[in-house]
Structures are given as structure tokens and as C-alpha cells.
Protein backbone atom coordinates (compact mmCIF):
# COMPACT_ATOMS: atom_id res chain seq x y z
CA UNK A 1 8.58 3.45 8.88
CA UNK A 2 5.66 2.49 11.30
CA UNK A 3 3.10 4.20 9.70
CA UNK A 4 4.00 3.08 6.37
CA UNK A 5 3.50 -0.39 7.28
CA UNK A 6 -0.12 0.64 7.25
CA UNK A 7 0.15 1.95 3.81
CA UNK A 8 0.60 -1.58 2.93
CA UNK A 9 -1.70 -3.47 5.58
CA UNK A 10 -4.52 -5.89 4.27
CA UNK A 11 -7.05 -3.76 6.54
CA UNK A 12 -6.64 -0.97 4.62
CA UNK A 13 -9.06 -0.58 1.74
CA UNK A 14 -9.78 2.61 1.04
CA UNK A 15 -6.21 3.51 0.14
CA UNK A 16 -4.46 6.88 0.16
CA UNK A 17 -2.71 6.76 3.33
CA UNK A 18 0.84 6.97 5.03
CA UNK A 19 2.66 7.45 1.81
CA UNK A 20 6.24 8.43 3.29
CA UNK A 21 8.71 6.56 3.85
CA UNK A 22 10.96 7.98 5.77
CA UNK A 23 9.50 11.64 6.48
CA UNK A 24 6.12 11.49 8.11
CA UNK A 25 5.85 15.09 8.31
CA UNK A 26 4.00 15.45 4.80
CA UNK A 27 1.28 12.93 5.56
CA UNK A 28 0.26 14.43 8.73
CA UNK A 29 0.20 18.01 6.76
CA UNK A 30 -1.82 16.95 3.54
CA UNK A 31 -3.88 14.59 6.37
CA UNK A 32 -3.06 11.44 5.24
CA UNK A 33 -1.64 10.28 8.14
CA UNK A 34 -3.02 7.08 9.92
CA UNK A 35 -1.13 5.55 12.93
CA UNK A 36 -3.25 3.39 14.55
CA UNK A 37 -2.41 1.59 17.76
CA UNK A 38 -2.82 -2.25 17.26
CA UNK A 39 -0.20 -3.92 14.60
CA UNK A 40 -1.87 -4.53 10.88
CA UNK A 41 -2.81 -8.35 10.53
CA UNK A 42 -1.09 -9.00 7.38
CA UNK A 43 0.65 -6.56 4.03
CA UNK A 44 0.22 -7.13 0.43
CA UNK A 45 -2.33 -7.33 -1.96
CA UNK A 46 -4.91 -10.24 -1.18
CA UNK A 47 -7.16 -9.71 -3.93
CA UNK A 48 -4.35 -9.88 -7.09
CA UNK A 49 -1.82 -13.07 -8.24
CA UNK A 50 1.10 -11.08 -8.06
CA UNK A 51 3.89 -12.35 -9.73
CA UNK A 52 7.06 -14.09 -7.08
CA UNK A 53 10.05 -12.75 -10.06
CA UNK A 54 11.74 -9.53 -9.39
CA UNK A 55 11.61 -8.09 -12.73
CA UNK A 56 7.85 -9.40 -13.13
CA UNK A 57 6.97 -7.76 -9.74
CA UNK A 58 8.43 -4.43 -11.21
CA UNK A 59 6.92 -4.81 -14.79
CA UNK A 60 3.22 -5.58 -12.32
CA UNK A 61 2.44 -2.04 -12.38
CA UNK A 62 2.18 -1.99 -15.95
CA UNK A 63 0.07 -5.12 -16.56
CA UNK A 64 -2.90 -4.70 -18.63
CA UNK A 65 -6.26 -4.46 -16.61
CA UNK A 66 -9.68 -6.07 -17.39
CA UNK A 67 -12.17 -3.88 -18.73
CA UNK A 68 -13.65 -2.78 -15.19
CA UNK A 69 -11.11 -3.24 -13.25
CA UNK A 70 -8.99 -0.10 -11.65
């Protein structure tokens, strides 16, 4: 659970890292793994309005992008 909270750290942009959750063992293998040793400053997505409803924050995923936008 430790490294995972980097999966979802603001300093991270480049993505692709510390996908498990609960078994570290497959990032480290497929070298994904990032542990760094100073806390991340904040989680979540800073760049996107995402929506404060539970259903709306599972329906986000599926949200229509602008032409451009990935």
C-alpha cells in the first residue's frame, strides 16, 4: 500500500507506475516499481474537474474527451 500511494501522487507525471495494490511483487518484476523515500506532496488529479458524486466519479472514466486530449 506504500508504493501505491505513489501511483496516485501529484509528482508523478509520467504515469505507469506502482500499479498493485496489495502485491508489490509484480511491479518490481515487470519494473514498474517506484518507492521513493520522501512522502508524495499531494494525490489526485490536479489538472481535471473531477466530479465530488460517487456514481459520477465511477461513470469519469467514461467521459467524452476533447479532440486532443488523452
Amino acid at each position: 500500500p506504500e508504493m501505491h500511494r505513489w501511483h496516485h501522487a501529484i509528482e508523478i507525471t509520467q504515469g505507469g507506475i506502482n500499479f498493485g495494490t496489495k502485491l508489490a511483487v509484480w511491479d518490481w518484476l515487470f519494473g514498474t516499481a517506484r518507492l521513493p523515500a520522501e512522502k508524495p506532496s499531494g494525490y489526485g488529479l490536479a489538472d481535471t474537474d473531477f466530479p465530488p458524486g460517487y456514481v459520477d466519479q465511477h461513470t469519469f472514466a467514461w467521459r467524452a474527451f476533447d479532440e486532443g486530449q488523452t
